[in-house]
C-alpha atoms as a PDB file:
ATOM      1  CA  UNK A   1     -58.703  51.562  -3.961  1.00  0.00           C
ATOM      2  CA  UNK A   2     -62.200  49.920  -5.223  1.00  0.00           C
ATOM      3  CA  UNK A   3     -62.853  47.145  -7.331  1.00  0.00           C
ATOM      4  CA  UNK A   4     -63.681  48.479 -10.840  1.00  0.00           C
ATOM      5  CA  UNK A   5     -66.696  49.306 -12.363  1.00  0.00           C
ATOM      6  CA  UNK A   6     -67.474  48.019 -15.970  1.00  0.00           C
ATOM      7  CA  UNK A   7     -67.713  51.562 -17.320  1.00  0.00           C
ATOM      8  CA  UNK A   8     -64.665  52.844 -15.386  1.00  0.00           C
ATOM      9  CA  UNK A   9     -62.201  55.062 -18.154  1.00  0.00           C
ATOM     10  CA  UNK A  10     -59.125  53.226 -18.231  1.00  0.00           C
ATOM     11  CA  UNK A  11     -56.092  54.941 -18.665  1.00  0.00           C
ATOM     12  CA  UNK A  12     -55.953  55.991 -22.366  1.00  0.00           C
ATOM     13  CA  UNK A  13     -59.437  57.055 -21.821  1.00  0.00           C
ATOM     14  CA  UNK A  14     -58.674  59.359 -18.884  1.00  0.00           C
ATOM     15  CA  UNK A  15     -56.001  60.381 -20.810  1.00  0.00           C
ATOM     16  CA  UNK A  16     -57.869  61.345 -23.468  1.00  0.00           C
ATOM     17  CA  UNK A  17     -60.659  63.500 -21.834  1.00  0.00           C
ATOM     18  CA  UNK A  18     -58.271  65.145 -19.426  1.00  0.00           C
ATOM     19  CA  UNK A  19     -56.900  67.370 -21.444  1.00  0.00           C
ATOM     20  CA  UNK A  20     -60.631  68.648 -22.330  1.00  0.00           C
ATOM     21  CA  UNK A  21     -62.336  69.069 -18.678  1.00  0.00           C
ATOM     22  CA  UNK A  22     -61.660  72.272 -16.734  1.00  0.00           C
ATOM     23  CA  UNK A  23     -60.020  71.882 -13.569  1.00  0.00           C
ATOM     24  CA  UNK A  24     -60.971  71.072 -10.137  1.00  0.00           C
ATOM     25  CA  UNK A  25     -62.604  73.652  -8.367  1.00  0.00           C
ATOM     26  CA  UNK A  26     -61.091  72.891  -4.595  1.00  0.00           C
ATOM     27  CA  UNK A  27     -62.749  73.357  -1.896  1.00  0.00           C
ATOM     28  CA  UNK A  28     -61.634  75.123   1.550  1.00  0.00           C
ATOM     29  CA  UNK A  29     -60.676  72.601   3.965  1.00  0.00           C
ATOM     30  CA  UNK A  30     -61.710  69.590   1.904  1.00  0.00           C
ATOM     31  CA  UNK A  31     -59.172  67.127  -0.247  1.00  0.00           C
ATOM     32  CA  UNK A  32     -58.746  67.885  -3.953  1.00  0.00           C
ATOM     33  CA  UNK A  33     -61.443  66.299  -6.166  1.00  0.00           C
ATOM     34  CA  UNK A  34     -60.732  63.256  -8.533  1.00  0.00           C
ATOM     35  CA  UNK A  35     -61.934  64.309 -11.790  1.00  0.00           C
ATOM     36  CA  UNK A  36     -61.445  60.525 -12.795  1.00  0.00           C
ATOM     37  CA  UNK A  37     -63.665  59.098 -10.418  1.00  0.00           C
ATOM     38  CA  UNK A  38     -66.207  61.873 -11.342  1.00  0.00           C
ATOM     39  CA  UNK A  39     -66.208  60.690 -14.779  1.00  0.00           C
ATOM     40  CA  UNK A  40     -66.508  56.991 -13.233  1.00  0.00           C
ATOM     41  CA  UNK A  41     -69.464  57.924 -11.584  1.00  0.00           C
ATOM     42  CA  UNK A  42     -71.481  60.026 -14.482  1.00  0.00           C
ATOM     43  CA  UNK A  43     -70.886  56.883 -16.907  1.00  0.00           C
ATOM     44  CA  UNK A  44     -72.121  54.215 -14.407  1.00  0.00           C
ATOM     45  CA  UNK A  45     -75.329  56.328 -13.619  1.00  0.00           C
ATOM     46  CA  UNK A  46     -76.371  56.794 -17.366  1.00  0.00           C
ATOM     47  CA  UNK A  47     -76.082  53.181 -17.862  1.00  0.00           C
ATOM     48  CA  UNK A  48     -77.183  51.795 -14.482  1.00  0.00           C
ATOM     49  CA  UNK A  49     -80.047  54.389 -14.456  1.00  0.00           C
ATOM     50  CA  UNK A  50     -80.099  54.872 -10.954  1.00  0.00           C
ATOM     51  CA  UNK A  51     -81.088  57.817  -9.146  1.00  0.00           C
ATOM     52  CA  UNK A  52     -78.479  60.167  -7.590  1.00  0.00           C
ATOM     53  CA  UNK A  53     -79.243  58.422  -3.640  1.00  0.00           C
ATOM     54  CA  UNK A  54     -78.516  55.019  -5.241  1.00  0.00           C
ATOM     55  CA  UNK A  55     -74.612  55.937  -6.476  1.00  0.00           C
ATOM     56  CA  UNK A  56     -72.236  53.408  -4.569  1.00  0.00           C
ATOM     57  CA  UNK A  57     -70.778  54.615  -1.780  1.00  0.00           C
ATOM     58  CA  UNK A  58     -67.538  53.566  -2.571  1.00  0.00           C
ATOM     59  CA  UNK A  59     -67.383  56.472  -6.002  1.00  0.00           C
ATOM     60  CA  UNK A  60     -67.443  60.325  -4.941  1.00  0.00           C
ATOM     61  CA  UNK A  61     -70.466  61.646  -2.937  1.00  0.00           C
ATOM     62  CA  UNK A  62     -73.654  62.079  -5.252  1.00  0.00           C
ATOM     63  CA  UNK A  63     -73.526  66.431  -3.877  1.00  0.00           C
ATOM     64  CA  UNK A  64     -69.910  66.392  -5.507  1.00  0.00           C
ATOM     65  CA  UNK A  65     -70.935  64.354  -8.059  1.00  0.00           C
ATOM     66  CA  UNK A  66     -74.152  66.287  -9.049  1.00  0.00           C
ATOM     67  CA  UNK A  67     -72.297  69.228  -8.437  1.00  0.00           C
ATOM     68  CA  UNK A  68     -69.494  68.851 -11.757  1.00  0.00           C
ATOM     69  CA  UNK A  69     -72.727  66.987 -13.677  1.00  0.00           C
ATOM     70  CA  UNK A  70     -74.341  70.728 -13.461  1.00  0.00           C
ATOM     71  CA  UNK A  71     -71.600  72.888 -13.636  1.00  0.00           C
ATOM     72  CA  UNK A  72     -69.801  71.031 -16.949  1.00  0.00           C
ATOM     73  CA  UNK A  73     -73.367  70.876 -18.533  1.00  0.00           C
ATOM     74  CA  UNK A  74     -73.945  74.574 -18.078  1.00  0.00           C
ATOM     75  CA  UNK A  75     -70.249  75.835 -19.039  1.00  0.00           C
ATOM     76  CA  UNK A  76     -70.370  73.740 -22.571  1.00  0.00           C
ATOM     77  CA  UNK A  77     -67.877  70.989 -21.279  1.00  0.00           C
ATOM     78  CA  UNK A  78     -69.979  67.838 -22.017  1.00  0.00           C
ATOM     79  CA  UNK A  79     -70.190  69.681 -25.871  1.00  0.00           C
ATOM     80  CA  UNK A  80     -66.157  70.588 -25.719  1.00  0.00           C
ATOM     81  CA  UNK A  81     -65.988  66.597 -25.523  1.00  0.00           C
ATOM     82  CA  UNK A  82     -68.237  65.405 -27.877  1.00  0.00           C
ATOM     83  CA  UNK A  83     -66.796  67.581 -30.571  1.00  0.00           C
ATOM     84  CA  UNK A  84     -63.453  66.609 -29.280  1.00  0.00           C
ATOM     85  CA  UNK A  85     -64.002  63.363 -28.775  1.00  0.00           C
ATOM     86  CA  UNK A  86     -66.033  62.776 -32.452  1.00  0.00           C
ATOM     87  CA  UNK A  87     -63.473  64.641 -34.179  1.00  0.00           C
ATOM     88  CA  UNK A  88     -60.742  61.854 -33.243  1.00  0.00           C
ATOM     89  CA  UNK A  89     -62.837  59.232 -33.950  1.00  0.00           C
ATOM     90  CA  UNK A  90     -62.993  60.273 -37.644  1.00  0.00           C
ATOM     91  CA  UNK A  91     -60.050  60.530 -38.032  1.00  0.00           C
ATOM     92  CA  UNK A  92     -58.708  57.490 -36.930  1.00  0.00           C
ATOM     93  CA  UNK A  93     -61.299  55.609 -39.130  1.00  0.00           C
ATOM     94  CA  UNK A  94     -59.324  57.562 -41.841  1.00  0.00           C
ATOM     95  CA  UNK A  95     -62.607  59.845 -42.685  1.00  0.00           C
ATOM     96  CA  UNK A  96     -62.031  64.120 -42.222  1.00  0.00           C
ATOM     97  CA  UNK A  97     -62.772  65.603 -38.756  1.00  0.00           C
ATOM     98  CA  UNK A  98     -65.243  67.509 -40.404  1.00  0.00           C
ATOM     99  CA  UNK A  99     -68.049  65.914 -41.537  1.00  0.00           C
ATOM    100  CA  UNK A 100     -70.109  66.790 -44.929  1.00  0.00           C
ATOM    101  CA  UNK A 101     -73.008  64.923 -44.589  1.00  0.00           C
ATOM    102  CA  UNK A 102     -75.205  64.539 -41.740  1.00  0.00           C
ATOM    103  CA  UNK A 103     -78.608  62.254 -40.725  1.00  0.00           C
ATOM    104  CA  UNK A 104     -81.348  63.956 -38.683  1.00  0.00           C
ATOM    105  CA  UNK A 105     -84.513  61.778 -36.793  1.00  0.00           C
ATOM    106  CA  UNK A 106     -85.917  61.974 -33.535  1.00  0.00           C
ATOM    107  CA  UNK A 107     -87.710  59.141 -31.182  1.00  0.00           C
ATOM    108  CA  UNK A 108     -89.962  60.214 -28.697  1.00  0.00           C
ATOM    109  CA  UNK A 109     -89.021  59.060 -24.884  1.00  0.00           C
ATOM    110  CA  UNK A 110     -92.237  58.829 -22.253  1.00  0.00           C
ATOM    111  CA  UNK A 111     -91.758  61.331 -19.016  1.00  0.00           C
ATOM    112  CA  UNK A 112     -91.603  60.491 -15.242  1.00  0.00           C
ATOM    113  CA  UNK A 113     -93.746  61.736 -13.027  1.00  0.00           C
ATOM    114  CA  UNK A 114     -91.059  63.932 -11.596  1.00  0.00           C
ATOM    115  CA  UNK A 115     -92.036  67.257 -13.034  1.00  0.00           C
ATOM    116  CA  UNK A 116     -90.347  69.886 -15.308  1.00  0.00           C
ATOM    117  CA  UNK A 117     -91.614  71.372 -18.482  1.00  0.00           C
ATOM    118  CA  UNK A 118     -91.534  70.979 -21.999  1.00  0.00           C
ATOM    119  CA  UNK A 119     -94.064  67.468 -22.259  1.00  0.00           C
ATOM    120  CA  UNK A 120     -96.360  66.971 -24.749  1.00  0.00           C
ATOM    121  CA  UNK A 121     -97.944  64.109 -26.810  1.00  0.00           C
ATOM    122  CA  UNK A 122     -96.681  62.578 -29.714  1.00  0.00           C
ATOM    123  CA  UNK A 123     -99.884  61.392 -31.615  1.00  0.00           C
ATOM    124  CA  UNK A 124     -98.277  59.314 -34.325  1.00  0.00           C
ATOM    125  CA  UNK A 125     -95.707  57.212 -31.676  1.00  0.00           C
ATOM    126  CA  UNK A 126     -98.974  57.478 -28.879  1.00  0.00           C
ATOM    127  CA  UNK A 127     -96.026  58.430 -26.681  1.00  0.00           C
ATOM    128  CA  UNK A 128     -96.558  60.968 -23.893  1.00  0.00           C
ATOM    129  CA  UNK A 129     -93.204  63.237 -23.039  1.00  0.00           C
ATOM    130  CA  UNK A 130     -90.754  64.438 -24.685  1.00  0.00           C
ATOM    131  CA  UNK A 131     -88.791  64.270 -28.068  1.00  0.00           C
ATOM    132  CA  UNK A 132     -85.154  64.194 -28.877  1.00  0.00           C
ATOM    133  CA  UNK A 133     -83.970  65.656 -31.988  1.00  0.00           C
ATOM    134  CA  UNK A 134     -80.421  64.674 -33.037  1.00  0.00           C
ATOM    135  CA  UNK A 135     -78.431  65.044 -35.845  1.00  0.00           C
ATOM    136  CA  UNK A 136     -75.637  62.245 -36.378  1.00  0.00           C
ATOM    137  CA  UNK A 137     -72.872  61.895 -38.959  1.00  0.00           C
ATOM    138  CA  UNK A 138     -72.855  59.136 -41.476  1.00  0.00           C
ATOM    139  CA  UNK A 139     -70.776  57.436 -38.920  1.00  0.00           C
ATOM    140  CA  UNK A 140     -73.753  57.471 -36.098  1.00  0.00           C
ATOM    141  CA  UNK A 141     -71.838  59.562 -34.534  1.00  0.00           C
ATOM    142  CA  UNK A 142     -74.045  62.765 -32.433  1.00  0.00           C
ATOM    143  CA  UNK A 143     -73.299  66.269 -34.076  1.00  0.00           C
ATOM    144  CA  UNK A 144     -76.047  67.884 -31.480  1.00  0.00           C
ATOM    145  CA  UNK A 145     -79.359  67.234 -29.937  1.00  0.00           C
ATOM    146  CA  UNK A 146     -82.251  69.504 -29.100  1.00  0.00           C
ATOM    147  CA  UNK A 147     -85.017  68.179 -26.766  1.00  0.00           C
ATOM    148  CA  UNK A 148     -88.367  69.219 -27.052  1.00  0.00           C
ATOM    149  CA  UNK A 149     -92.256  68.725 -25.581  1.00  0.00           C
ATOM    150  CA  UNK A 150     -93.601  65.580 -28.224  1.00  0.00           C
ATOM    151  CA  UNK A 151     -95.691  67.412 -29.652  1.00  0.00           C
ATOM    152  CA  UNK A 152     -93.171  69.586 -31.748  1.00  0.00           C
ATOM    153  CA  UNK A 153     -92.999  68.411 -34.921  1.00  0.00           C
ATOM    154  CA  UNK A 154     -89.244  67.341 -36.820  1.00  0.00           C
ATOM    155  CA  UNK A 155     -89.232  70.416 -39.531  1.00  0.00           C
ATOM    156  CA  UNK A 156     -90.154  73.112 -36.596  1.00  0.00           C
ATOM    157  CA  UNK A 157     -87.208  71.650 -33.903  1.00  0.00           C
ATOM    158  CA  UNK A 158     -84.553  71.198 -37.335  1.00  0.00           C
ATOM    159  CA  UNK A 159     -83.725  75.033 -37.192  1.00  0.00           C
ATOM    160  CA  UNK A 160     -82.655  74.443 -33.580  1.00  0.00           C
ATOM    161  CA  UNK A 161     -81.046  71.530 -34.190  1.00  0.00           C
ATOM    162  CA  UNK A 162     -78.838  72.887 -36.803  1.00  0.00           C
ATOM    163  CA  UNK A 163     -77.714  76.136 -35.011  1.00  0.00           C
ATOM    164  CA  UNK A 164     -76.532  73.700 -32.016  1.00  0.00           C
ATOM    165  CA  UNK A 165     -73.691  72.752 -34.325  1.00  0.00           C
ATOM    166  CA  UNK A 166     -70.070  73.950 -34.223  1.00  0.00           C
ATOM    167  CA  UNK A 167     -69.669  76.719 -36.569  1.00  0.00           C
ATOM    168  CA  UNK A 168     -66.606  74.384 -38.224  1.00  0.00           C
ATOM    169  CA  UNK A 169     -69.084  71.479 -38.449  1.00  0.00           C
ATOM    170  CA  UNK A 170     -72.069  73.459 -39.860  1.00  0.00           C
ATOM    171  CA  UNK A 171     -70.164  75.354 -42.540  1.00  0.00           C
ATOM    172  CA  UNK A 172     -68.758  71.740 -43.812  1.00  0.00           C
ATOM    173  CA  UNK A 173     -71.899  69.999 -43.951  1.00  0.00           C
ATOM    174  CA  UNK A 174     -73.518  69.893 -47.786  1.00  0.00           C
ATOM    175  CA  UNK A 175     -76.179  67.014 -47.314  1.00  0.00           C
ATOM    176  CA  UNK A 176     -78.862  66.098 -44.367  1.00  0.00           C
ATOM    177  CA  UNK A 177     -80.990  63.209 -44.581  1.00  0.00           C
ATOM    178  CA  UNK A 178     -84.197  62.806 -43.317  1.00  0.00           C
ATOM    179  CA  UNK A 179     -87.709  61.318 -43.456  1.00  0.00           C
ATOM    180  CA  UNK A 180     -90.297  63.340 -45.196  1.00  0.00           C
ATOM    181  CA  UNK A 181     -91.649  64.816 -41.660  1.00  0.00           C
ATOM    182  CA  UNK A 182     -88.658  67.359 -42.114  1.00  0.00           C
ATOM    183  CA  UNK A 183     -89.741  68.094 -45.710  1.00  0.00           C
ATOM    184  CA  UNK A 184     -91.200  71.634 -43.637  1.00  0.00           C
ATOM    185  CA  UNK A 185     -91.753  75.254 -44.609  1.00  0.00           C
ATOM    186  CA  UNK A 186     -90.380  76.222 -41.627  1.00  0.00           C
ATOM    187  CA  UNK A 187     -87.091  74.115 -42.144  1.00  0.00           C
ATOM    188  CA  UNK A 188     -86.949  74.412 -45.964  1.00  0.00           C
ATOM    189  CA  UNK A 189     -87.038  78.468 -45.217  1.00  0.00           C
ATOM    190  CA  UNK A 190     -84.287  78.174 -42.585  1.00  0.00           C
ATOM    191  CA  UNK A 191     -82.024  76.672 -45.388  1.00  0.00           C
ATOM    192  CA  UNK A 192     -83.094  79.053 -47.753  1.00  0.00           C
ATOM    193  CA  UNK A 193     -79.893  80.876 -45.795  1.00  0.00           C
ATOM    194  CA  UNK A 194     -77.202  77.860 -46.726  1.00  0.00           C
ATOM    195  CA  UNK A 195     -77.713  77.797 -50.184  1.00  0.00           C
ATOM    196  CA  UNK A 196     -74.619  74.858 -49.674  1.00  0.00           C
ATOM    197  CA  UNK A 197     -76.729  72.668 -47.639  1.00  0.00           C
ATOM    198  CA  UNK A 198     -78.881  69.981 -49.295  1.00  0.00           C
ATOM    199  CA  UNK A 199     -81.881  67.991 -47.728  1.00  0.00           C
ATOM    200  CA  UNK A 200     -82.507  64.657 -49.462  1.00  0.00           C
ATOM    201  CA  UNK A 201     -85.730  63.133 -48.184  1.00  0.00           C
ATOM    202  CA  UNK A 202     -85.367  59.040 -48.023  1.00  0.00           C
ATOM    203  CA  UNK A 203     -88.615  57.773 -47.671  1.00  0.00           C
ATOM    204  CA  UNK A 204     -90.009  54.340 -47.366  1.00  0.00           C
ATOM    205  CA  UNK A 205     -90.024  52.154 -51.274  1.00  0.00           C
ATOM    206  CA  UNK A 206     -93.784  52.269 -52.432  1.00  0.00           C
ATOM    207  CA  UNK A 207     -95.736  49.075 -51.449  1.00  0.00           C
ATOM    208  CA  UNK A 208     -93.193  47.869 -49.122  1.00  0.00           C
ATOM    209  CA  UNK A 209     -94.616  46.706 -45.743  1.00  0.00           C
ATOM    210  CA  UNK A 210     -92.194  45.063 -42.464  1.00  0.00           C
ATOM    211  CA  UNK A 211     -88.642  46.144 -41.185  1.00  0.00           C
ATOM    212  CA  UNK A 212     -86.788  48.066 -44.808  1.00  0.00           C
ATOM    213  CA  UNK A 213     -83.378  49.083 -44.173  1.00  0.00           C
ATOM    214  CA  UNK A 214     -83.172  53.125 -45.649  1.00  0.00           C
ATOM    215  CA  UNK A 215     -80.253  54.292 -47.092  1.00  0.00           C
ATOM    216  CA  UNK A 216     -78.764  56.293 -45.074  1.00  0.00           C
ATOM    217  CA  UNK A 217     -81.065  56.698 -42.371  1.00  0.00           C
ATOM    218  CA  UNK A 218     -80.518  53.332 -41.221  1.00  0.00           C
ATOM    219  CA  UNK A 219     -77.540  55.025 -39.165  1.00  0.00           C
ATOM    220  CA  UNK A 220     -79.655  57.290 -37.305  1.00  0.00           C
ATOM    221  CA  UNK A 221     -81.716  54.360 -36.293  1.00  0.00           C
ATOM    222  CA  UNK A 222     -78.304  52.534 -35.161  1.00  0.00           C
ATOM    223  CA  UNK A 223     -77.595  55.797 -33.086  1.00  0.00           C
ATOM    224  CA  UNK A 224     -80.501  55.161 -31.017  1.00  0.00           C
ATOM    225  CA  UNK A 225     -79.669  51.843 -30.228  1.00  0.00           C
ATOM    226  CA  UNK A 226     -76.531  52.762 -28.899  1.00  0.00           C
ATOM    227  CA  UNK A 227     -78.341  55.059 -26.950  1.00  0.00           C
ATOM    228  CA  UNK A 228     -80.713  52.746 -25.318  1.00  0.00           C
ATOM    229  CA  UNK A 229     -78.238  50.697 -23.879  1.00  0.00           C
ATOM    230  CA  UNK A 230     -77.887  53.708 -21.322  1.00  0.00           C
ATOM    231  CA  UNK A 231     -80.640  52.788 -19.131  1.00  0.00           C
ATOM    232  CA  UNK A 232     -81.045  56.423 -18.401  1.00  0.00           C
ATOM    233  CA  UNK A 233     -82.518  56.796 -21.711  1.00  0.00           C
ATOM    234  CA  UNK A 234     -85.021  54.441 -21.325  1.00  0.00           C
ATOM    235  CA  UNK A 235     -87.278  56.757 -20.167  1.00  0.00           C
ATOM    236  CA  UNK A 236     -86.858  60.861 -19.578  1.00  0.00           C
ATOM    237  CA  UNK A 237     -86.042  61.198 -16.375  1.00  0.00           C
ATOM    238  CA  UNK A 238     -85.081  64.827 -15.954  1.00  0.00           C
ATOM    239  CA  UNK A 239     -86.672  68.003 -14.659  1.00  0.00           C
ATOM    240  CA  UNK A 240     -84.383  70.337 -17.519  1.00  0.00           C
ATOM    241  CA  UNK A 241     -84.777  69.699 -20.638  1.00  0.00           C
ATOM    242  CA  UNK A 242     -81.002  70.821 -20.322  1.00  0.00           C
ATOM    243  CA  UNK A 243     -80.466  67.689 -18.643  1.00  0.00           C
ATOM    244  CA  UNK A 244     -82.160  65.238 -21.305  1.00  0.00           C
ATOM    245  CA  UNK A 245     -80.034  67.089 -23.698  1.00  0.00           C
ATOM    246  CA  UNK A 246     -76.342  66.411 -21.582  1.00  0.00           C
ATOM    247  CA  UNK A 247     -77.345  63.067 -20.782  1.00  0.00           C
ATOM    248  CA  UNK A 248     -77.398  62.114 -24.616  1.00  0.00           C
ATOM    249  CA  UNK A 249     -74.273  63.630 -25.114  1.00  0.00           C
ATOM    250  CA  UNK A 250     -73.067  61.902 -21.899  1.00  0.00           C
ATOM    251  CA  UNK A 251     -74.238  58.515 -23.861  1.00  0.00           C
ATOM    252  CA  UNK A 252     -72.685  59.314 -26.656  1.00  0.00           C
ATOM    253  CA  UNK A 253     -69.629  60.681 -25.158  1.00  0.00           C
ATOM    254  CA  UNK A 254     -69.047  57.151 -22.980  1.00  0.00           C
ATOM    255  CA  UNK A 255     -69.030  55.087 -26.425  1.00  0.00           C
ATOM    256  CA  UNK A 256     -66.922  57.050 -28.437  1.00  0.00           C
ATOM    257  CA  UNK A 257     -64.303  57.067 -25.115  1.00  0.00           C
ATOM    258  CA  UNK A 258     -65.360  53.247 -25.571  1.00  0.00           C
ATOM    259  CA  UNK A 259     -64.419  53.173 -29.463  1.00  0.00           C
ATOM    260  CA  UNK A 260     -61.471  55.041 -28.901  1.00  0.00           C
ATOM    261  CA  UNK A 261     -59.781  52.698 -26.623  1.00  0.00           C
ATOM    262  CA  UNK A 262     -61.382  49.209 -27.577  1.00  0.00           C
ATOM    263  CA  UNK A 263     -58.379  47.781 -27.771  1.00  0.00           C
ATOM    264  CA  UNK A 264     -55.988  49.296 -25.310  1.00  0.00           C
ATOM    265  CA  UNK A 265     -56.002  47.108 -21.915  1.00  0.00           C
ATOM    266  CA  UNK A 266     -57.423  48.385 -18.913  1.00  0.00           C
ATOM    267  CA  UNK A 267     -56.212  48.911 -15.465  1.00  0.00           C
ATOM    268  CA  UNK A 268     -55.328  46.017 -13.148  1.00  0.00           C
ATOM    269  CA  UNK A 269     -58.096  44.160 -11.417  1.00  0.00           C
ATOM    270  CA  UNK A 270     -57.901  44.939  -7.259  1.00  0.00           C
ATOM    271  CA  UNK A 271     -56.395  41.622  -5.684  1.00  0.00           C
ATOM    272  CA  UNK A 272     -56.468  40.465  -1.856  1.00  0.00           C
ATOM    273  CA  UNK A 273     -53.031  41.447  -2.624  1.00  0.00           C
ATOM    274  CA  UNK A 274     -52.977  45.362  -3.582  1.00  0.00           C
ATOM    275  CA  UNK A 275     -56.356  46.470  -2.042  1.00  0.00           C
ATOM    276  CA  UNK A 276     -56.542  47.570   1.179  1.00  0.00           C
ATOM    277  CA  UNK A 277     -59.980  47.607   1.547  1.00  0.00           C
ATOM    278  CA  UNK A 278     -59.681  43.463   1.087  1.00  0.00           C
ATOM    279  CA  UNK A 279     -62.399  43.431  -1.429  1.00  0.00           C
ATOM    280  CA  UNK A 280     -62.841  40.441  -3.604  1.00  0.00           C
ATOM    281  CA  UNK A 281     -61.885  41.132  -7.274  1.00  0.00           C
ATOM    282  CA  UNK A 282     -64.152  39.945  -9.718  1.00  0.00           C
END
């Protein structure tokens, strides 16, 4: 028993993802592993932003932790969720599961000085690190993300991008929208092979200066904001570019999960009363 953490799942929510993550891989000689309190931990990381030494003692040890953080990023659970998890959200706004429009963009995020490759500099943002390409529904909700060096520009990364997408989810989509920076011969020849796929450049109105709301990619923008309030996208942090990538989807992932259960009520709060431990409740 612990006092809960503000991004703790709550019961629908572990309910929800349970079904999706592969099991526990025990251990000789050790107690089975709560998959709940794994997904307890990843969550409060990405939005606390701390480092793996600085997880709270009282949530799994940061080796086991760590451990399912690596192995679900390189067997394709974090993307078995998002789908999952995105899928459900549509359709309980009452839209298809499929989407058939989509909204590409990608914000450049300043490196650590902990090492790893793909860095580069982004001349027009003056931003030195990486980029991250994503592609979100008209919903803000992420379809994929490929991370690059800064330097690379948005028509050259968009092939990537694309091919990141469920098969289901790529062969439904008819429009993408996106700033003229994607208006590329290397993107306009990759759709050349989707003759059902449409890209409608939305570009700033003529002689407008200050903040313009864009239709459409306005959404994109809100997708990043959502982001940012993971402080572990504040800044790239990671050595793999395959762990800028699952940390996005972790990000996005969390507020779906959030979405999905905003109005379901969450577990009890530990009392004097049911916690052993005789830890305050907040």
């Amino acid at each position: 028993m612990r006092k809960p953490y503000p991004t703790d799942l709550n019961n629908d929510a572990w309910e929800i993802v349970s079904g999706v993550i592969p099991p526990a891989v025990p251990k000789p000689g050790c107690e089975p592993t709560d998959l709940r309190e794994i997904l307890n931990a990843l969550p409060y990381q990405n939005q606390a932003g701390c480092t793996w030494d600085m997880l709270p003692h009282d949530l799994p040890p940061k080796s086991t932790v760590c451990d399912y953080y690596t192995r679900w990023r390189a067997d394709g659970t974090w993307d078995r969720l998002l789908d999952a998890l995105r899928r459900r959200v549509r359709e309980q706004a009452g839209r298809e599961a499929e989407p058939t429009a989509a909204v590409a963009d990608s914000p450049s995020a300043p490196t650590t000085q902990a090492g790893g490759g793909q860095r580069g500099y982004d001349g027009g943002k003056k931003v030195k690190g990486r980029k991250r390409h994503i592609l979100v529904d008209t919903m803000g909700l992420l379809l994929s993300v490929v991370v690059t060096a800064a330097d690379v520009s948005d028509g050259r990364a968009a092939p990537a991008v694309m091919d990141r997408l469920p098969l289901p989810t790529r062969a439904g989509l008819q429009k993408v929208y996106a700033d003229g920076r994607y208006h590329d011969t290397v993107f306009r020849a990759y759709l050349g092979g989707y003759p059902h796929l449409e890209l409608e450049v939305v570009s700033r109105p003529k002689g407008v200066r200050g903040f313009v709301i864009l239709k459409k990619r306005w959404v994109v923008e809100r997708a990043f904001a959502w982001g940012m309030t993971y402080r572990r996208l504040s800044r790239d942090y990671e050595k793999l570019v395959a762990g800028s990538e699952a940390r996005v989807k972790m990000a996005s992932i969390h507020t779906m999960l959030k979405r999905l259960t905003r109005n379901s009520g969450r577990e009890p709060v530990l009392t004097y009363a049911n916690n052993p431990m005789g830890r305050k409740a907040a």
